[in-house]
Protein backbone atom coordinates (compact mmCIF):
# COMPACT_ATOMS: atom_id res chain seq x y z
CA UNK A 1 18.43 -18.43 -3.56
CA UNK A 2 15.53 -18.28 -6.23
CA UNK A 3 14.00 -15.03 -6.88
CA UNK A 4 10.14 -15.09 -6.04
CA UNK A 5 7.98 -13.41 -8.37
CA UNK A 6 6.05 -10.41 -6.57
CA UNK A 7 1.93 -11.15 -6.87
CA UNK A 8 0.26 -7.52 -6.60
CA UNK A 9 -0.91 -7.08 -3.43
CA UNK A 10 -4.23 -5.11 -1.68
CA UNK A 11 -2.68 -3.37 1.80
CA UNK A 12 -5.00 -1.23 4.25
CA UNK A 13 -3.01 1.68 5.53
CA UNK A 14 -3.72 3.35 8.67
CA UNK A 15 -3.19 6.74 8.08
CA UNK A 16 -5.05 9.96 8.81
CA UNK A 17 -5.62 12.98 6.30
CA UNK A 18 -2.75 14.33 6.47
CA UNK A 19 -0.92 10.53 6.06
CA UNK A 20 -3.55 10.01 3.11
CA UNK A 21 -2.05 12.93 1.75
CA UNK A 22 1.73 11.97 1.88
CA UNK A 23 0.25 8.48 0.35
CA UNK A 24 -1.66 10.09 -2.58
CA UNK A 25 1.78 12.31 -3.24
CA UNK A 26 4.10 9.08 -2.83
CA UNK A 27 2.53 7.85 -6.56
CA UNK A 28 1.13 4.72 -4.76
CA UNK A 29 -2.19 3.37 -6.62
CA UNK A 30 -4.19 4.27 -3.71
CA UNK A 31 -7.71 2.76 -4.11
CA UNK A 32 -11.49 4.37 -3.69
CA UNK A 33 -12.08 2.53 -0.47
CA UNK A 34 -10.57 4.32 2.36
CA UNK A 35 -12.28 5.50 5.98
CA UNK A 36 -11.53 8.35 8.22
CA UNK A 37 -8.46 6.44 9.23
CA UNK A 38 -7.76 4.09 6.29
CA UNK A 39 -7.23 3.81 2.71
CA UNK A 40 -6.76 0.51 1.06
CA UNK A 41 -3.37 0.59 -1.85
CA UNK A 42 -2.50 -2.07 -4.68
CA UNK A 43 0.91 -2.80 -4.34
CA UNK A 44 2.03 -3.39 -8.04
CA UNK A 45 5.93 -4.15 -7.16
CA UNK A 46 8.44 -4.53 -4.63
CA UNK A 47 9.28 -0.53 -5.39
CA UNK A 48 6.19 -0.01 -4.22
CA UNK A 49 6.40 -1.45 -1.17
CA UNK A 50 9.61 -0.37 -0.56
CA UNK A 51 7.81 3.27 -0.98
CA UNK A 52 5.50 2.16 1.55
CA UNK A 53 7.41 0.52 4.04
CA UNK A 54 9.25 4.46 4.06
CA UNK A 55 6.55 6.37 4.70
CA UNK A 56 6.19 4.14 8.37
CA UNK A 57 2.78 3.82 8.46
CA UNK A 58 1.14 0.19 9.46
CA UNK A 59 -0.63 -1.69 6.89
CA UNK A 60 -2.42 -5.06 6.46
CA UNK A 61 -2.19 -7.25 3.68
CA UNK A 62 -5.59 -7.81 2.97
CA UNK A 63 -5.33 -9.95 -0.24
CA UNK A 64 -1.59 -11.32 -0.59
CA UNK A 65 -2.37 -12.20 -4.39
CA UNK A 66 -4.75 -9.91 -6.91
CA UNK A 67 -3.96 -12.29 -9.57
């Protein structure tokens, strides 16, 4: 199996305030763009998704590949 190499990653999060909050204290690199019930978060690395994926809220990948 060959290791892929993770691209950084734009995800919207549904979340409301109180999600936003649990986001902001996660240490995700949550973005200035967010709604009443989104924020948008750059995914640096596999950690971080693996952060995300714990918290349980949905998400879209909204750009697959910042670079």
């Amino acid at each position: 199996m060959v290791d892929q190499v993770f691209a950084p990653q734009l995800v919207t999060v549904t979340a409301d305030l109180a999600q936003r909050n649990a986001l902001a204290a996660s240490g995700l690199d949550l973005t200035e763009h967010a709604g009443h019930d989104h924020v948008e978060v750059v995914l640096h690395s596999p950690a971080d998704l693996a952060v995300l994926e714990s918290l349980g809220l949905p998400f879209e990948v909204r750009i697959p590949d910042l670079l």
